[in-house]
N, C-alpha and C. Protein backbone atom coordinates (compact mmCIF):
# COMPACT_ATOMS: atom_id res chain seq x y z
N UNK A 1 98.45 69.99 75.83
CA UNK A 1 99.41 70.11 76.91
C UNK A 1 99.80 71.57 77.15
N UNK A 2 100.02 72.41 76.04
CA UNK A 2 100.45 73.57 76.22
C UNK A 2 99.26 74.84 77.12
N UNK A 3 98.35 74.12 76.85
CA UNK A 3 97.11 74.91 76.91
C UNK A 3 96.63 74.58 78.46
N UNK A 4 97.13 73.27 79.35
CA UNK A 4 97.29 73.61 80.32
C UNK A 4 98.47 73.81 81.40
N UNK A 5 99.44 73.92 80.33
CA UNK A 5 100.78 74.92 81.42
C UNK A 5 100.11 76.61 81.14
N UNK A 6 99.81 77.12 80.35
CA UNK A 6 99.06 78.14 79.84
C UNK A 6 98.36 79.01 81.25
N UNK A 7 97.15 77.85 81.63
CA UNK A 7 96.59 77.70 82.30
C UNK A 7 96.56 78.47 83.91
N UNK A 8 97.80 77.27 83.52
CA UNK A 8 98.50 76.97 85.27
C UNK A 8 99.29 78.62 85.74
N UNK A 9 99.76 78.59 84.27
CA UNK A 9 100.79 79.95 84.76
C UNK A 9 99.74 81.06 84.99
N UNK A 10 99.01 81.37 83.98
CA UNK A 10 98.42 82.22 84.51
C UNK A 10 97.16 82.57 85.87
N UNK A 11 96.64 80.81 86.23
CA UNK A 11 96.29 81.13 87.46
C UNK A 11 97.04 81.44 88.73
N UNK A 12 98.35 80.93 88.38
CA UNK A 12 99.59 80.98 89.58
C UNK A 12 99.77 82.78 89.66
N UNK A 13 99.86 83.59 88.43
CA UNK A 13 100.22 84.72 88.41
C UNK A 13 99.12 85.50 88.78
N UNK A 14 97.47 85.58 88.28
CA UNK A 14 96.61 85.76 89.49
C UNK A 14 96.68 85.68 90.72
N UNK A 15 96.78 84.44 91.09
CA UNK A 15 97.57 84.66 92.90
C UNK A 15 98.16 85.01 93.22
N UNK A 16 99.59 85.02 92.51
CA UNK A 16 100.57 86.19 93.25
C UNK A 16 100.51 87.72 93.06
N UNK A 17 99.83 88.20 91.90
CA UNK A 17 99.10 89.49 92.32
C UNK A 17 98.30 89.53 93.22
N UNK A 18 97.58 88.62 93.98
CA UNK A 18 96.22 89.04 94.45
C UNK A 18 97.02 88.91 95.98
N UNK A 19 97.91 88.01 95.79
CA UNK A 19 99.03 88.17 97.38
C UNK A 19 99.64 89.58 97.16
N UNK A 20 100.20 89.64 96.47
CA UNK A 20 100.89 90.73 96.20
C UNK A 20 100.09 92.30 96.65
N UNK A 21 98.94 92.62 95.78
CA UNK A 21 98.14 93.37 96.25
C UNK A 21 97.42 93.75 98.06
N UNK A 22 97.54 92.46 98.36
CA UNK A 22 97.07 91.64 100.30
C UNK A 22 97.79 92.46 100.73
N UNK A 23 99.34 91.78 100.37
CA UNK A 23 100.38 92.73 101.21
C UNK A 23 100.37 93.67 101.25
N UNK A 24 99.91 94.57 100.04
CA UNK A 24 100.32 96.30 100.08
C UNK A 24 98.89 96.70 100.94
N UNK A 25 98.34 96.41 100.92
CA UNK A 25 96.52 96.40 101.37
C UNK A 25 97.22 96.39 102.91
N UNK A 26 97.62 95.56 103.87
CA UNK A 26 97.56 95.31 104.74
C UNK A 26 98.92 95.96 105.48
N UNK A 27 99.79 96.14 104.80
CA UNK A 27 101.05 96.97 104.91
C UNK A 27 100.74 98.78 105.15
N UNK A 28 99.89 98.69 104.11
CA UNK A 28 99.07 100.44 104.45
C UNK A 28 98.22 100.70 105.41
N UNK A 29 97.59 99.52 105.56
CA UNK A 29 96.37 99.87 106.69
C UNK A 29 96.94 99.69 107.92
N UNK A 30 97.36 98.57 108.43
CA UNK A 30 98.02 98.09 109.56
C UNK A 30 98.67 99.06 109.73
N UNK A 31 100.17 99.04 108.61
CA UNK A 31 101.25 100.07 109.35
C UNK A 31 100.95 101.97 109.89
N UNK A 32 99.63 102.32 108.99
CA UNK A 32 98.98 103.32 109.83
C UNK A 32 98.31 103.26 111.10
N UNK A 33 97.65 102.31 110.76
CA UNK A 33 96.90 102.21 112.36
C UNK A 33 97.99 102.04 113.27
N UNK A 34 98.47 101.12 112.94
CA UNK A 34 99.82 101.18 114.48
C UNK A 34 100.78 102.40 114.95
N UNK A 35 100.74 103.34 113.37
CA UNK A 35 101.46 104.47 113.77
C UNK A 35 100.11 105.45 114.46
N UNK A 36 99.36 105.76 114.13
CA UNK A 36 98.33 106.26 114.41
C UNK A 36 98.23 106.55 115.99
N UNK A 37 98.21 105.20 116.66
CA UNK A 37 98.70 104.89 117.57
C UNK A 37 99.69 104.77 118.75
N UNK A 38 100.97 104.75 118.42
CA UNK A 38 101.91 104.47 118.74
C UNK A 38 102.54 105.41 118.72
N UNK A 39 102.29 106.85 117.81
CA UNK A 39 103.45 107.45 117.37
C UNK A 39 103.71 108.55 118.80
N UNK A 40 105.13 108.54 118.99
CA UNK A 40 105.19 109.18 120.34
C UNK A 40 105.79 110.56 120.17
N UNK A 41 104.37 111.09 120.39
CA UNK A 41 103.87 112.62 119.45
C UNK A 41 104.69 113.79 121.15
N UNK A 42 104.15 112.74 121.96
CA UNK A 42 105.15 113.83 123.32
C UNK A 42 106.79 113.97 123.47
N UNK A 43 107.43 112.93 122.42
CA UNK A 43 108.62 113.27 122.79
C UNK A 43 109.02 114.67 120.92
N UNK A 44 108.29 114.75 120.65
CA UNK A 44 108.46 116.09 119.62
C UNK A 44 108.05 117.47 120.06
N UNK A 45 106.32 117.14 120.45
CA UNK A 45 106.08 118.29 120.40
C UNK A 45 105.91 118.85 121.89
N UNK A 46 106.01 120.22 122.25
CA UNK A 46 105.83 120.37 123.55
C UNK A 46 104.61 120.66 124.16
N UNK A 47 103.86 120.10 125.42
CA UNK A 47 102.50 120.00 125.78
C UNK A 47 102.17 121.23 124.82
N UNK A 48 100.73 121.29 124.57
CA UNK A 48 99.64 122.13 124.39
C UNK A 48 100.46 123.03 123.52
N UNK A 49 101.13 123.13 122.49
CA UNK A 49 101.47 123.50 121.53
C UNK A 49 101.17 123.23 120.33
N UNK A 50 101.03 124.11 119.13
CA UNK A 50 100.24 123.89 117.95
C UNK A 50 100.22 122.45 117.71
N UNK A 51 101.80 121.67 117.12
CA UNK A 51 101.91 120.36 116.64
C UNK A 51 101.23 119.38 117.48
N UNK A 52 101.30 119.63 118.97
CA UNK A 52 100.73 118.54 120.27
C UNK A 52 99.26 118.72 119.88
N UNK A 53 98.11 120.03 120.02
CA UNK A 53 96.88 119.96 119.85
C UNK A 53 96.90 119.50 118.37
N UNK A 54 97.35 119.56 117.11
CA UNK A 54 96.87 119.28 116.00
C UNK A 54 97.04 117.46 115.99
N UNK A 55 98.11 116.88 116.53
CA UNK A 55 98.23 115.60 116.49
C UNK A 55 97.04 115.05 117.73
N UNK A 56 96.31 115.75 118.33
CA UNK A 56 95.52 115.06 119.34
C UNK A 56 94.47 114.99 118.79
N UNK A 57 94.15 116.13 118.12
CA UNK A 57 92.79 116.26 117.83
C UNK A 57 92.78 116.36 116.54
N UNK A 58 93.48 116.53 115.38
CA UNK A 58 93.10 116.35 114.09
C UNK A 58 94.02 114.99 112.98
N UNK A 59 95.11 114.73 113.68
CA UNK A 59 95.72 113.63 113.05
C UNK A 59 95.79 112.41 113.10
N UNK A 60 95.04 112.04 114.20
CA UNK A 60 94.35 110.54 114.08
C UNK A 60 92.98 110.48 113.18
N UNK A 61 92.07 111.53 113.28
CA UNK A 61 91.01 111.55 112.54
C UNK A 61 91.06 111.73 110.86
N UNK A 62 91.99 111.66 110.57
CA UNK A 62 92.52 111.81 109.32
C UNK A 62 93.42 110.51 108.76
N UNK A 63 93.99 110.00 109.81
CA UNK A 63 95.35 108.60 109.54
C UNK A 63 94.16 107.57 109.48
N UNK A 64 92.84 107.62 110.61
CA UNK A 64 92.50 105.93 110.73
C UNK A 64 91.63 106.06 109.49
N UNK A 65 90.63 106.79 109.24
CA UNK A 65 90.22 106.39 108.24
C UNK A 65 90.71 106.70 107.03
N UNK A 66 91.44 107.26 106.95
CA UNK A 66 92.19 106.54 105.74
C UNK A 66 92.40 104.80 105.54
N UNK A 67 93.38 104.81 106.88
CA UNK A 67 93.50 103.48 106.59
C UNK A 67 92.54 102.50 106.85
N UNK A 68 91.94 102.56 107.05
CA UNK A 68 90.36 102.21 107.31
C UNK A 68 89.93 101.31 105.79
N UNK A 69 89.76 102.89 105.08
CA UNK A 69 89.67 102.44 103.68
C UNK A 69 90.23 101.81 102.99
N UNK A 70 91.83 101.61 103.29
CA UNK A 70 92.56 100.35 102.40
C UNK A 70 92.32 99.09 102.99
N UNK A 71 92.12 99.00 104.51
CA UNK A 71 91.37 98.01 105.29
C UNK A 71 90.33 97.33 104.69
N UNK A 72 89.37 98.20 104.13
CA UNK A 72 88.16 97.78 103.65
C UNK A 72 88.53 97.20 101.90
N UNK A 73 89.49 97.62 101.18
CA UNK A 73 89.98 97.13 99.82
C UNK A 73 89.60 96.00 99.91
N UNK A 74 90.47 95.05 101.10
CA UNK A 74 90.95 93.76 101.25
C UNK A 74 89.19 93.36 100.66
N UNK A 75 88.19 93.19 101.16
CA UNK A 75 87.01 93.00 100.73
C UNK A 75 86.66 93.18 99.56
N UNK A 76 87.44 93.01 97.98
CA UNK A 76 86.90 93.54 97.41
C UNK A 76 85.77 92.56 96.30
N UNK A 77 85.95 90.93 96.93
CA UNK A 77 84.88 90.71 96.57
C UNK A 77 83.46 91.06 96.73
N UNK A 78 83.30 91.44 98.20
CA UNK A 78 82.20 91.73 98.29
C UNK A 78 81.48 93.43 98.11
N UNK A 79 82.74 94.09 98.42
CA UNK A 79 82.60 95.20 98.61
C UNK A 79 83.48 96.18 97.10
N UNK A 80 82.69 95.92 95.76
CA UNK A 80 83.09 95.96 94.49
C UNK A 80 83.26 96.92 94.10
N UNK A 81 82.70 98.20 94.56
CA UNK A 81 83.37 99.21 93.52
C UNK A 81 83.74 100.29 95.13
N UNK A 82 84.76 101.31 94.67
CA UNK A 82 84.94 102.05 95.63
C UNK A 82 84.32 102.99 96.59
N UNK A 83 82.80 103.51 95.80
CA UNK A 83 81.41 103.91 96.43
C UNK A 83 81.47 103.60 97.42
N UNK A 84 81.17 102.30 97.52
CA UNK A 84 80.73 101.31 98.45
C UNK A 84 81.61 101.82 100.03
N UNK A 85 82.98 101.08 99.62
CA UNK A 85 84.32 101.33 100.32
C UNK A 85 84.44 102.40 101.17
N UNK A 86 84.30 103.74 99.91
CA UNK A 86 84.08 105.05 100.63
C UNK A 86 82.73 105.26 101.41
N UNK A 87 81.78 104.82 101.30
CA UNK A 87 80.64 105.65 102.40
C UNK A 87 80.94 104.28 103.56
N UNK A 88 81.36 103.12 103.62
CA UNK A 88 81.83 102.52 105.14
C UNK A 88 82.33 103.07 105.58
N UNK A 89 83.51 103.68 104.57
CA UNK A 89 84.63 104.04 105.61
C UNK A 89 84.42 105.13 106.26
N UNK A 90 83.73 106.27 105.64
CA UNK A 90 83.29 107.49 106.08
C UNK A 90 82.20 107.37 107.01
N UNK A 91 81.24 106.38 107.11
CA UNK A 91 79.60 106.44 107.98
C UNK A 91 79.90 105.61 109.37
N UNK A 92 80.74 104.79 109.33
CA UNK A 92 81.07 104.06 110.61
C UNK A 92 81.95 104.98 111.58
N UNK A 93 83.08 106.09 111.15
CA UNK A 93 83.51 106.84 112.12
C UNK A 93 82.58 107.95 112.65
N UNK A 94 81.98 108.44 111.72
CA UNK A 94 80.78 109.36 111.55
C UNK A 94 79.48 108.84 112.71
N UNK A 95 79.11 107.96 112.20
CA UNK A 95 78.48 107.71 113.43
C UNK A 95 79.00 107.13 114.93
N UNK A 96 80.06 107.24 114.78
CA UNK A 96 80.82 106.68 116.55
C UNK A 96 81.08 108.51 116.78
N UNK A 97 81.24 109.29 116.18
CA UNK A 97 81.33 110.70 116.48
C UNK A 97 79.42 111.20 117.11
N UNK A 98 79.05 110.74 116.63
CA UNK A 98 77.20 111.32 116.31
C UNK A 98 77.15 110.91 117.71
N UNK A 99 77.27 109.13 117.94
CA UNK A 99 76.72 108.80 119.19
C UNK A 99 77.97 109.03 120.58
N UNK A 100 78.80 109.72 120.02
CA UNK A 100 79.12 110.53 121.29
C UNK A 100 79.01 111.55 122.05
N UNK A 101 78.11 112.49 120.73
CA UNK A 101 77.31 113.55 121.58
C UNK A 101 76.11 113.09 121.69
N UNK A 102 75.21 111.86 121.43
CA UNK A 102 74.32 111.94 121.79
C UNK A 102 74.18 110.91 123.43
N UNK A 103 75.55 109.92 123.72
CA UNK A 103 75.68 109.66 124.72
C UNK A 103 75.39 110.22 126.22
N UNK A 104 75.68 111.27 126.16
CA UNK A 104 75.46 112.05 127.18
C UNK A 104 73.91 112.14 127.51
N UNK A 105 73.32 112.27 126.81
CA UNK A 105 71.52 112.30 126.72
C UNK A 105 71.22 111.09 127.64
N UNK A 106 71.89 109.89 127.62
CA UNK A 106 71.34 108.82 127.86
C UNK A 106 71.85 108.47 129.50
N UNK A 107 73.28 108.74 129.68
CA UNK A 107 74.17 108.07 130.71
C UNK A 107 75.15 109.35 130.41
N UNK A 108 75.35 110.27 131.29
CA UNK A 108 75.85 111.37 131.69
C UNK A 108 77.11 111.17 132.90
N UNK A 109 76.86 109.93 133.24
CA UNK A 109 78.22 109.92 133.88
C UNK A 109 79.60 109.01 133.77
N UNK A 110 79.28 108.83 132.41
CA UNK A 110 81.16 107.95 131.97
C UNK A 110 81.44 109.00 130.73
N UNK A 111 82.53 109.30 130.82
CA UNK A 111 83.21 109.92 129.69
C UNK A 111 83.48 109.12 128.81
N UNK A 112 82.71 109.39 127.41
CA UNK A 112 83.06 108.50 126.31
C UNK A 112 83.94 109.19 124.80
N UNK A 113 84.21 110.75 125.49
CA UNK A 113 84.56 111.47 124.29
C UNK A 113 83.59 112.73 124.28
N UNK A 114 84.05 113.64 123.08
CA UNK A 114 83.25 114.97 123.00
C UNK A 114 83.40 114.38 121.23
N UNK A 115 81.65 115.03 121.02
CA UNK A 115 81.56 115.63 119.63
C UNK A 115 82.10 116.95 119.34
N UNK A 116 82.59 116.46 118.42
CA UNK A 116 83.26 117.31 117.24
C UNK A 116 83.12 117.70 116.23
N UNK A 117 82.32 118.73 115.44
CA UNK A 117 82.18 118.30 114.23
C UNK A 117 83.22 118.71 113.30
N UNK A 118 84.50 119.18 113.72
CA UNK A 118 85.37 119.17 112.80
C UNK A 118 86.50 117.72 112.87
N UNK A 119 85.84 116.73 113.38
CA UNK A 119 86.49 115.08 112.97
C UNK A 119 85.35 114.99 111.95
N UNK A 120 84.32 115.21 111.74
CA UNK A 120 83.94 114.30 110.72
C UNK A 120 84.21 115.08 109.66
N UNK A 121 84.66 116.37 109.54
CA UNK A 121 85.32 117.08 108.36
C UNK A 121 86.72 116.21 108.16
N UNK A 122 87.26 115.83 108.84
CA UNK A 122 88.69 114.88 108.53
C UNK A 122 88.37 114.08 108.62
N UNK A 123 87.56 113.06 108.79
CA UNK A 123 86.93 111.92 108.51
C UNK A 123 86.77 112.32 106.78
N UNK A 124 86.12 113.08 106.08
CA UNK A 124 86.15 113.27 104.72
C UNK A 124 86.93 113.32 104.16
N UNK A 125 88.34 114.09 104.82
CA UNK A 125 89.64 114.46 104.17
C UNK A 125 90.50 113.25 103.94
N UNK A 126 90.16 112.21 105.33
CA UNK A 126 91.21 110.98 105.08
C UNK A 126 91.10 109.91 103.61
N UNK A 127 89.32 109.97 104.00
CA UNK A 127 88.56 108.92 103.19
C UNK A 127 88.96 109.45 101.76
N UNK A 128 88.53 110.72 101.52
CA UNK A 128 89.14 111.31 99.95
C UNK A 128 90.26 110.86 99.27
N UNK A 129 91.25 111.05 100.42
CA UNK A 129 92.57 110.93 100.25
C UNK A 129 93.06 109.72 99.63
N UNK A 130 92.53 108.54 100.74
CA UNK A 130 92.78 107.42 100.36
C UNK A 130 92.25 106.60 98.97
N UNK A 131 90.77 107.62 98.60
CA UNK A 131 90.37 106.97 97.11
C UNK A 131 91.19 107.94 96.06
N UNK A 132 91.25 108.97 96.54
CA UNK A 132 92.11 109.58 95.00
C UNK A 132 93.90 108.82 95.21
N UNK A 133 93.97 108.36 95.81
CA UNK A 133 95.39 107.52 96.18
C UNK A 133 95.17 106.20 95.69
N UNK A 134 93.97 105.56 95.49
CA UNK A 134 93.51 104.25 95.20
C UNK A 134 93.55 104.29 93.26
N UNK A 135 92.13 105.40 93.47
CA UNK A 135 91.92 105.54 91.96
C UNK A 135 92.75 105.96 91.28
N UNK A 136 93.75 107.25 91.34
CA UNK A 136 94.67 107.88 90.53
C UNK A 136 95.96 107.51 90.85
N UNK A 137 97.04 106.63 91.76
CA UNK A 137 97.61 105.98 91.46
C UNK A 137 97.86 105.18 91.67
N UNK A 138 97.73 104.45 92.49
CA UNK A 138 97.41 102.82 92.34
C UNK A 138 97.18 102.03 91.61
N UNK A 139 96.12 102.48 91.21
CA UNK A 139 95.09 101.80 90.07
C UNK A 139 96.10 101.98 88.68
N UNK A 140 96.52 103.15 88.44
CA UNK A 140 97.30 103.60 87.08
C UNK A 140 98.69 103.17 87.02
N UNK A 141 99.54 102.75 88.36
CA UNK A 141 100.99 103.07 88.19
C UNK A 141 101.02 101.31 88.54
N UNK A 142 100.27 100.97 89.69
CA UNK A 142 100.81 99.30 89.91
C UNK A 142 99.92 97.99 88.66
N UNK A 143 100.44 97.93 88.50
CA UNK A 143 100.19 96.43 87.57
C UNK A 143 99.29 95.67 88.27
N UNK A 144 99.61 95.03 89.72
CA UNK A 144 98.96 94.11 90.21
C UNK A 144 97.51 94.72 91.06
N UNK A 145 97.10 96.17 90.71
CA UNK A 145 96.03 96.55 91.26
C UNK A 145 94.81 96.49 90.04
């Protein structure tokens, strides 16, 4: 009998870490992307001023994939060690950057964006960020990770 309350408790406490963990997973990713988004960068900074060009052009490329990558956690059955995690998260923005300069080659008359190659340098910086934030404390300070 004891051996399956034993059991019970500890599969119950598996789940509520693994909820537990969901939430913070989806609390980080979501609540970036929506700020990412949303954040209303014109009532701070004034047009075409340092903070206005750096939030246009370098601080979304840095927020989504980050959160991108805790996005991708949620997967971690399939997607098992952080390797993995990190080159999605890094090769899928990477190539939506690639095929926007190569868009033009093809269909020259819809604006789909300019290549850049200093987004996929913050494309590296976010993705980094978010695994040395995963691996060194997350992993070390929360219990349920």
């Amino acid at each position: 009998m004891n051996s399956t309350v034993s059991s019970e408790i500890t599969t119950n406490k598996s789940v509520s870490e693994r909820l537990a963990k969901t939430v913070i997973l989806l609390v980080i990713s979501l609540g970036l992307l929506w700020f990412s988004g949303n954040f209303p960068f014109y009532r701070i900074f004034e047009p075409q001023s340092t903070g206005w060009v750096l939030w246009l052009s370098s601080a979304k490329d840095l927020i989504q994939p980050f959160a991108f990558y805790f996005f991708l956690c949620l997967g971690e059955r399939w997607l098992k060690t952080w390797r993995e995690r990190t080159l999605i998260a890094f090769a899928i923005p990477t190539l939506l950057e690639i095929g926007q300069g190569l868009y033009y080659q093809f269909s020259p008359s819809r604006y789909v964006g300019s290549f850049d190659p200093m987004d996929i340098s913050m494309y590296t910086v976010g993705v980094g960020l978010a695994v040395v934030l995963e691996q060194m404390v997350f992993a070390r300070k929360l219990k349920v990770w």
